[in-house]
C-alpha atoms as a PDB file:
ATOM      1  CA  UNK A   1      94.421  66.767  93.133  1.00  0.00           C
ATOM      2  CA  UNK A   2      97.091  69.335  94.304  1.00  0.00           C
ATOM      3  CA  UNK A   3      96.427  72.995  94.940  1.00  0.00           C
ATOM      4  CA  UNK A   4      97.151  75.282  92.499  1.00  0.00           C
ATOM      5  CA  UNK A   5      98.071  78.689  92.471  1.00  0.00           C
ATOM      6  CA  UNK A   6      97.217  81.601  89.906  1.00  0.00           C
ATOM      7  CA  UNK A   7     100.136  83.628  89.788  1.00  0.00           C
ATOM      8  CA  UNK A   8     100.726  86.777  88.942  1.00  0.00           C
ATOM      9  CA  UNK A   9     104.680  87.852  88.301  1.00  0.00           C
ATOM     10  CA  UNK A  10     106.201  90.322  90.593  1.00  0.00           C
ATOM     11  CA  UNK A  11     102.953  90.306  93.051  1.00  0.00           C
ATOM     12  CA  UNK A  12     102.050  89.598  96.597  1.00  0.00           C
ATOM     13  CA  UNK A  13     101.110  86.283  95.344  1.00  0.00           C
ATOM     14  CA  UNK A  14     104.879  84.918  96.092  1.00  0.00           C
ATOM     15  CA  UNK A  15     104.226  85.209  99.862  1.00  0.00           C
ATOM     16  CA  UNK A  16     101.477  82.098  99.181  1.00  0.00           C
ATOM     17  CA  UNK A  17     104.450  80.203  97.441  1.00  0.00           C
ATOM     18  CA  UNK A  18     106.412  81.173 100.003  1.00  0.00           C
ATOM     19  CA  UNK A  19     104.062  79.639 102.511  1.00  0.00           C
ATOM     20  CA  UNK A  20     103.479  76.503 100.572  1.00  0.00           C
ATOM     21  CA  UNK A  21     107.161  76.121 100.339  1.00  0.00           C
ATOM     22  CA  UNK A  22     107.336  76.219 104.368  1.00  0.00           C
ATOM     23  CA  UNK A  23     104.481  73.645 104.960  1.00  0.00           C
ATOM     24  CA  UNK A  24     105.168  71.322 102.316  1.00  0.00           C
ATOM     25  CA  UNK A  25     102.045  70.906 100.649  1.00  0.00           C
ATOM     26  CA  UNK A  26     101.956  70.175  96.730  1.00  0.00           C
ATOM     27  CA  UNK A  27     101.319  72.406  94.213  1.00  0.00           C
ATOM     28  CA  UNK A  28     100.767  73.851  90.938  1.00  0.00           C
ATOM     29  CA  UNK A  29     101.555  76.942  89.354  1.00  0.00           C
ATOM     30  CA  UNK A  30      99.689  78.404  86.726  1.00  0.00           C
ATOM     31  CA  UNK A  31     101.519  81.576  85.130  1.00  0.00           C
ATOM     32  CA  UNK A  32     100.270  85.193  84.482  1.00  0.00           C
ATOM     33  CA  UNK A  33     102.433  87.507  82.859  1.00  0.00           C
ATOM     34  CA  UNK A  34     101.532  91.523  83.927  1.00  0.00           C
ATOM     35  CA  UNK A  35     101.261  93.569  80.741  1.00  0.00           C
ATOM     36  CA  UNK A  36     104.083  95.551  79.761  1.00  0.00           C
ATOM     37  CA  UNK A  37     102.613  99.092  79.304  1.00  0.00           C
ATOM     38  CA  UNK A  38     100.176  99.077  81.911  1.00  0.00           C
ATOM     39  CA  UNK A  39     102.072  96.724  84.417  1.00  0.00           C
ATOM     40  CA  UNK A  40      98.203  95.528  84.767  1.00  0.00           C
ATOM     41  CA  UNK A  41      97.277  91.918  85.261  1.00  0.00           C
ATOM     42  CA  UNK A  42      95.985  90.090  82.135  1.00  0.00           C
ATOM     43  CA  UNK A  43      92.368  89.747  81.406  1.00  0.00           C
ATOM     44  CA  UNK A  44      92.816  86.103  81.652  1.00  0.00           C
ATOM     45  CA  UNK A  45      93.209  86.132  85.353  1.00  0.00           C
ATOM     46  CA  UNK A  46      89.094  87.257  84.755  1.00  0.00           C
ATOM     47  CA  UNK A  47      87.921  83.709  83.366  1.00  0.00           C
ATOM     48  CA  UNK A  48      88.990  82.628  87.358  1.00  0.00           C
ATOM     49  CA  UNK A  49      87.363  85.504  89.021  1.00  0.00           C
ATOM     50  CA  UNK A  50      85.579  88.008  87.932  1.00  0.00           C
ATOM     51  CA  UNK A  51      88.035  90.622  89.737  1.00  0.00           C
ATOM     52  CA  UNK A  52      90.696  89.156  88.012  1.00  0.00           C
ATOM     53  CA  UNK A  53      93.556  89.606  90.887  1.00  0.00           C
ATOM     54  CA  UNK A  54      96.034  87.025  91.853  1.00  0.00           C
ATOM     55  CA  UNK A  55      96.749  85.059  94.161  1.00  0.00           C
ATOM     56  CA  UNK A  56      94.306  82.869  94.184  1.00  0.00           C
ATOM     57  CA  UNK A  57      94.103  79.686  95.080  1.00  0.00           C
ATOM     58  CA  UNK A  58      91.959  76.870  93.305  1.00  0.00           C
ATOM     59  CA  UNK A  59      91.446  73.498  95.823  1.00  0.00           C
ATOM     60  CA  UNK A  60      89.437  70.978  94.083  1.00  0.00           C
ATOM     61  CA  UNK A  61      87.594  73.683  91.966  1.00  0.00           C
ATOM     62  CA  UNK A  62      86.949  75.980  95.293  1.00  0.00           C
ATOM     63  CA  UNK A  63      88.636  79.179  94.556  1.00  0.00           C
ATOM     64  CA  UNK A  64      89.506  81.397  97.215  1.00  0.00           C
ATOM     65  CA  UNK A  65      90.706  84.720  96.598  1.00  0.00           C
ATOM     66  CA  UNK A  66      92.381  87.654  99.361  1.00  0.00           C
ATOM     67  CA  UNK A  67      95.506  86.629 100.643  1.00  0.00           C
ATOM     68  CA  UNK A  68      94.616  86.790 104.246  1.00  0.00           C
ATOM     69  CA  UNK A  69      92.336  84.071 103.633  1.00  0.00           C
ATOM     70  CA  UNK A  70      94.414  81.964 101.306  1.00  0.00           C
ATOM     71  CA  UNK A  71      97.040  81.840 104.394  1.00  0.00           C
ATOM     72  CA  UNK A  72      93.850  81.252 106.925  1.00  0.00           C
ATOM     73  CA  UNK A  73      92.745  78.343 104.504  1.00  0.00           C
ATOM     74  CA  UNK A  74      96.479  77.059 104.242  1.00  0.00           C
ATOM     75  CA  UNK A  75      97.256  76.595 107.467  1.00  0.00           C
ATOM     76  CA  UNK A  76      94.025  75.428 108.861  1.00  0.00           C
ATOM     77  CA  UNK A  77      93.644  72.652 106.110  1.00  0.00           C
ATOM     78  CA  UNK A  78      97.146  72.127 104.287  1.00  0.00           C
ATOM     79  CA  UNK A  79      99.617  71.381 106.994  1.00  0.00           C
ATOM     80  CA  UNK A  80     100.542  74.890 108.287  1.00  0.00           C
ATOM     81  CA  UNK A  81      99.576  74.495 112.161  1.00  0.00           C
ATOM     82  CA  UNK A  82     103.100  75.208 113.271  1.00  0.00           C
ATOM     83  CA  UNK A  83     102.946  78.535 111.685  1.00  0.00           C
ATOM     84  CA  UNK A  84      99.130  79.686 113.798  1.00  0.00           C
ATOM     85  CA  UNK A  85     100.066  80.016 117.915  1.00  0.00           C
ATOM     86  CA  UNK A  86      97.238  77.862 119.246  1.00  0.00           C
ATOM     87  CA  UNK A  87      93.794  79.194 119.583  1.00  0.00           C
ATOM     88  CA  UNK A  88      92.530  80.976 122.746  1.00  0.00           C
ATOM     89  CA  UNK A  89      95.942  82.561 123.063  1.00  0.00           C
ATOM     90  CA  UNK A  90      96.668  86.480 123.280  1.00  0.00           C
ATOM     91  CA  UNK A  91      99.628  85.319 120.392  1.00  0.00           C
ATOM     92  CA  UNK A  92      96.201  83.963 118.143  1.00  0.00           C
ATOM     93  CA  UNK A  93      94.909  86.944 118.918  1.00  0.00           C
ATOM     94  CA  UNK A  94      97.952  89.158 118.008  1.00  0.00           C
ATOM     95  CA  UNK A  95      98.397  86.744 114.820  1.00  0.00           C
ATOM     96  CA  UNK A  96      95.139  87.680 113.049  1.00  0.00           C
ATOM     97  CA  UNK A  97      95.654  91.228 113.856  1.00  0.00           C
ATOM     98  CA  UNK A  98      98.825  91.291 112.102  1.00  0.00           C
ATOM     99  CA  UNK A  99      97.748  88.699 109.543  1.00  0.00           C
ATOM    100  CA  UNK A 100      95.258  91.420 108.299  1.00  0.00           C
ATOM    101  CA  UNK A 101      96.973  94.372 109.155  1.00  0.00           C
ATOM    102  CA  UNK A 102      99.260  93.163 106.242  1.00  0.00           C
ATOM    103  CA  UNK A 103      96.834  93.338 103.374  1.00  0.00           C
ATOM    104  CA  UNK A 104      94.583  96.245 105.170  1.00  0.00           C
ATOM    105  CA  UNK A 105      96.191  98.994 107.210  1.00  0.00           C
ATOM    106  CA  UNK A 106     100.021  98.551 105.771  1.00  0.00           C
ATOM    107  CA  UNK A 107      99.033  98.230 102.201  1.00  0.00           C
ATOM    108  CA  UNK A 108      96.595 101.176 101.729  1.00  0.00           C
ATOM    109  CA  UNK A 109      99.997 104.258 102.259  1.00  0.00           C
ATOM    110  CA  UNK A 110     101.954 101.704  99.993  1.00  0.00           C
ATOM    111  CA  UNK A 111      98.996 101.806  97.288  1.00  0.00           C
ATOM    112  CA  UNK A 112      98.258 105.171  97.400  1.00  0.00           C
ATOM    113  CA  UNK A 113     102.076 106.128  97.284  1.00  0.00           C
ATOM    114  CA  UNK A 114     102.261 104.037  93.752  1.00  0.00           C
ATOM    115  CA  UNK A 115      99.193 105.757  92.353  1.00  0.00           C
ATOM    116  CA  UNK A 116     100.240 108.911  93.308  1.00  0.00           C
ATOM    117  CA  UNK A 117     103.624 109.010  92.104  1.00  0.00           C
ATOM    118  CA  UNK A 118     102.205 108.340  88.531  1.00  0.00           C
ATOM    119  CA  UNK A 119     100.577 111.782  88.784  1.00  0.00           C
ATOM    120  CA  UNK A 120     104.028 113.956  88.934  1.00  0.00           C
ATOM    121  CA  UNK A 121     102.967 117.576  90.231  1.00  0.00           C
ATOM    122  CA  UNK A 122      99.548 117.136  90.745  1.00  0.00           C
ATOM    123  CA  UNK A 123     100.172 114.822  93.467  1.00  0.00           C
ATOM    124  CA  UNK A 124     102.203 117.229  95.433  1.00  0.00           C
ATOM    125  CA  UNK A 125      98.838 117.852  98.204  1.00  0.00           C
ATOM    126  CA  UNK A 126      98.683 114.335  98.606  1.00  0.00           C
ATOM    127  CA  UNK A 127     102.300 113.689  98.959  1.00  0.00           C
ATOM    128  CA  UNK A 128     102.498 114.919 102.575  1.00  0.00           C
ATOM    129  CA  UNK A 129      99.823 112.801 104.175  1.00  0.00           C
ATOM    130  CA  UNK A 130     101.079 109.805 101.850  1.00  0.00           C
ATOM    131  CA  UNK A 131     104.353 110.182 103.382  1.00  0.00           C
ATOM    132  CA  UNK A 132     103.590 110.624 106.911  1.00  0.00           C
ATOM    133  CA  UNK A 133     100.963 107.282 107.095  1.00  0.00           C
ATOM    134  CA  UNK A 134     103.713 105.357 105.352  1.00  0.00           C
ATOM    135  CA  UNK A 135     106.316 106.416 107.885  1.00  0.00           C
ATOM    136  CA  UNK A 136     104.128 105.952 111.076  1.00  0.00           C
ATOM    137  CA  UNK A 137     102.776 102.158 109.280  1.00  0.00           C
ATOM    138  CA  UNK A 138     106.772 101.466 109.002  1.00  0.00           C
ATOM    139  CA  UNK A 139     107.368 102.613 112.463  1.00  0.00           C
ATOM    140  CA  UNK A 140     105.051 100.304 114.023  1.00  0.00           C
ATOM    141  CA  UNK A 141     106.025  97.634 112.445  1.00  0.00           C
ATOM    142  CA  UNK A 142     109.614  98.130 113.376  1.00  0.00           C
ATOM    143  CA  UNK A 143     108.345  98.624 116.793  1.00  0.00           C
ATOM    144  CA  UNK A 144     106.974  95.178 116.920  1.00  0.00           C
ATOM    145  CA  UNK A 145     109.556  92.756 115.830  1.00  0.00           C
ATOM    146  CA  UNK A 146     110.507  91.135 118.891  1.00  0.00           C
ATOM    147  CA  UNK A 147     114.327  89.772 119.807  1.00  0.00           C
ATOM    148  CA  UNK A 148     113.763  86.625 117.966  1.00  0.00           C
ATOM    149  CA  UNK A 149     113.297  88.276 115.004  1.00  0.00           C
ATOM    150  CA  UNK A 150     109.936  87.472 114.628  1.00  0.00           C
ATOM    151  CA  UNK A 151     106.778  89.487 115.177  1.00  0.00           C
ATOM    152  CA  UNK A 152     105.091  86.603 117.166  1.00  0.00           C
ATOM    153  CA  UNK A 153     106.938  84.471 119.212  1.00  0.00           C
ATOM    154  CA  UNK A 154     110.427  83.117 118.497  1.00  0.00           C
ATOM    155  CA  UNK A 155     109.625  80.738 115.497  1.00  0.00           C
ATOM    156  CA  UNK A 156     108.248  81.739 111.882  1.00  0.00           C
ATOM    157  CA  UNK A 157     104.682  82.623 111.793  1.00  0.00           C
ATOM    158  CA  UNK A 158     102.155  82.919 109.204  1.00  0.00           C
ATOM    159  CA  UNK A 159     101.735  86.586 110.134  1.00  0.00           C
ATOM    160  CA  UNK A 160     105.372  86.794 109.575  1.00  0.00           C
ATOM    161  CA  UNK A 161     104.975  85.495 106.042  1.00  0.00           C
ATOM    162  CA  UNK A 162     102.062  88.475 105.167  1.00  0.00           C
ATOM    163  CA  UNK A 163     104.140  90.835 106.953  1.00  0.00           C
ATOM    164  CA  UNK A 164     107.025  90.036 104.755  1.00  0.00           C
ATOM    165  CA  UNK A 165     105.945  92.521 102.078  1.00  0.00           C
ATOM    166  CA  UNK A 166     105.261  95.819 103.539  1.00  0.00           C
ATOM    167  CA  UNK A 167     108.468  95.092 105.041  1.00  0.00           C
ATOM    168  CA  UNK A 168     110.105  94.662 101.906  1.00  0.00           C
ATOM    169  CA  UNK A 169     109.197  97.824 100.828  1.00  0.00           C
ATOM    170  CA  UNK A 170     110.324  99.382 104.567  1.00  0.00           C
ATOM    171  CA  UNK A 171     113.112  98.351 103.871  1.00  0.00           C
ATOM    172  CA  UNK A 172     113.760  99.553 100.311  1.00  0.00           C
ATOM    173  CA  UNK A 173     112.933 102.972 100.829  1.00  0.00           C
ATOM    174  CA  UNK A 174     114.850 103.186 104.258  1.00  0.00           C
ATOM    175  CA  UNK A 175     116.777 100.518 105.723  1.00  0.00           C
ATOM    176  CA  UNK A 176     118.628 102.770 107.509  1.00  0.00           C
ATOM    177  CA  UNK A 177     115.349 103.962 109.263  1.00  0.00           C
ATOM    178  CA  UNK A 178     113.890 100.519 109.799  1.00  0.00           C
ATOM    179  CA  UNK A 179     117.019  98.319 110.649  1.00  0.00           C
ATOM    180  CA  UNK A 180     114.489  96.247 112.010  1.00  0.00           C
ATOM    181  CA  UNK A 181     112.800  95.492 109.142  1.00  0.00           C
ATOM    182  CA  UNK A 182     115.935  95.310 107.108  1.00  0.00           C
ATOM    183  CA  UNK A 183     117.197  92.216 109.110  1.00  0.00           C
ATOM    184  CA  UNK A 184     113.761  90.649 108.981  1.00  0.00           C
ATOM    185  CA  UNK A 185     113.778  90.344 105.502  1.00  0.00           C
ATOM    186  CA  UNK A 186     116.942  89.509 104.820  1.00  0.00           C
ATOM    187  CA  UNK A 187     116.461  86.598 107.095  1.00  0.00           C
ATOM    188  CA  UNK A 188     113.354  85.862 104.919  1.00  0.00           C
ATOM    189  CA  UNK A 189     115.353  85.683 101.643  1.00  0.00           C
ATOM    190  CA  UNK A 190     117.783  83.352 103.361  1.00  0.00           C
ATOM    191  CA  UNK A 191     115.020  81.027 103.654  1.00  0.00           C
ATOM    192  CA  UNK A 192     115.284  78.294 101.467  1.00  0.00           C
ATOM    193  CA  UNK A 193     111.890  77.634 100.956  1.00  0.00           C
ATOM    194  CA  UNK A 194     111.460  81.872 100.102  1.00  0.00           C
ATOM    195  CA  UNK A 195     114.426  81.196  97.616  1.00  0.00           C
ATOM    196  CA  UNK A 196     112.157  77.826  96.379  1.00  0.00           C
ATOM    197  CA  UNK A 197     109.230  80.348  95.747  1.00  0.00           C
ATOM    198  CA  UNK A 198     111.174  82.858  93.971  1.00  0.00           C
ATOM    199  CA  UNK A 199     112.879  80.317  91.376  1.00  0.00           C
ATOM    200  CA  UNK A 200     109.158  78.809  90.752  1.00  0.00           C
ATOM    201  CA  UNK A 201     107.763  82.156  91.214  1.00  0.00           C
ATOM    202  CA  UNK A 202     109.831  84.056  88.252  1.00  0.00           C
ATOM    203  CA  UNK A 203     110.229  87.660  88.183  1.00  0.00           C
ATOM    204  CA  UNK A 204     109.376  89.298  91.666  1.00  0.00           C
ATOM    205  CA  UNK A 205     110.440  92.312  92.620  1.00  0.00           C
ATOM    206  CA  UNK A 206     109.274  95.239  95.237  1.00  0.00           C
ATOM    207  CA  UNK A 207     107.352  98.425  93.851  1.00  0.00           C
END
């Protein structure tokens, strides 16, 4: 039985395509479309978890939600070894910090900055502190691309693939800050198994 992924149009959950593009494991792709108004996922998502959030991925009726575990799960069982620096290594050590640093410390500014700007003036005494935790969560991940081009290493990493969107949107609000960043993900997009994802993936686009 192949894995399959419940996807959620323009969502994080095209970095797990993305992955599964790069190791070459099968898969499925079951489609959810966000709802136009509300730009909420459907309730459907629900009758596969109770949070109903995507991605998640479904392995022989296991289904395993948060992305930093999907990619874990991926490359510990599905054939993404290349992509982990081996265990016992400072670079192992460095991956899982990054790894989760995608989904927890970069993606809380990025949140709150979406809320927020749904709130017009009242969110003017946020908007400072918002501002300044997204520039200084930018910053250090500009600081920490290395020569290659990669944040770990001189190869692709799994880290690399979370990192991928935070960067994204580093890069759409100031690519002329985060040059960096800019380069990194244009040298994701030329990927072709990111362009693979995004014609299986549908619409996908950075908020």
């Amino acid at each position: 039985m192949s894995l399959i992924v419940h996807h959620l149009n323009n969502s994080r959950s095209q970095r797990i395509l993305w992955l599964l593009e790069e190791i070459g494991a099968p898969y499925e792709i079951r489609h959810y479309q966000r709802d136009a108004i509300t730009n909420l996922a459907p309730p459907e998502l629900k009758a596969v978890h109770p949070l109903g959030k995507s991605p998640l991925l479904e392995d022989d009726g296991r289904v395993i939600q948060e992305s930093g575990a999907i990619v874990e799960y991926l490359c510990e069982r599905h054939g993404g070894d290349a992509l982990v620096p081996p265990r016992g290594t400072d670079d192992h050590v460095r991956h899982l910090e990054l790894l989760h640093f995608a989904e927890g410390s970069a993606m809380t500014p990025i949140l709150l900055n979406l809320y927020v700007a749904r709130l017009g003036d009242a969110a003017a005494p946020l908007r400072p502190r918002i501002d300044e935790q997204l520039g200084a969560h930018f910053a250090y991940l500009e600081s920490e691309i290395g020569d290659a081009g990669h944040f770990i290493g001189d190869r692709l990493s799994a880290a690399d693939i979370m990192l991928s969107f935070p960067a994204e949107v580093a890069a759409m609000n100031g690519a002329d800050r985060f040059p960096r960043l800019a380069a990194f993900v244009a040298a994701c997009h030329a990927r072709p198994a990111w362009q693979r994802a995004r014609e299986r993936g549908g619409d996908y686009f950075v908020y």
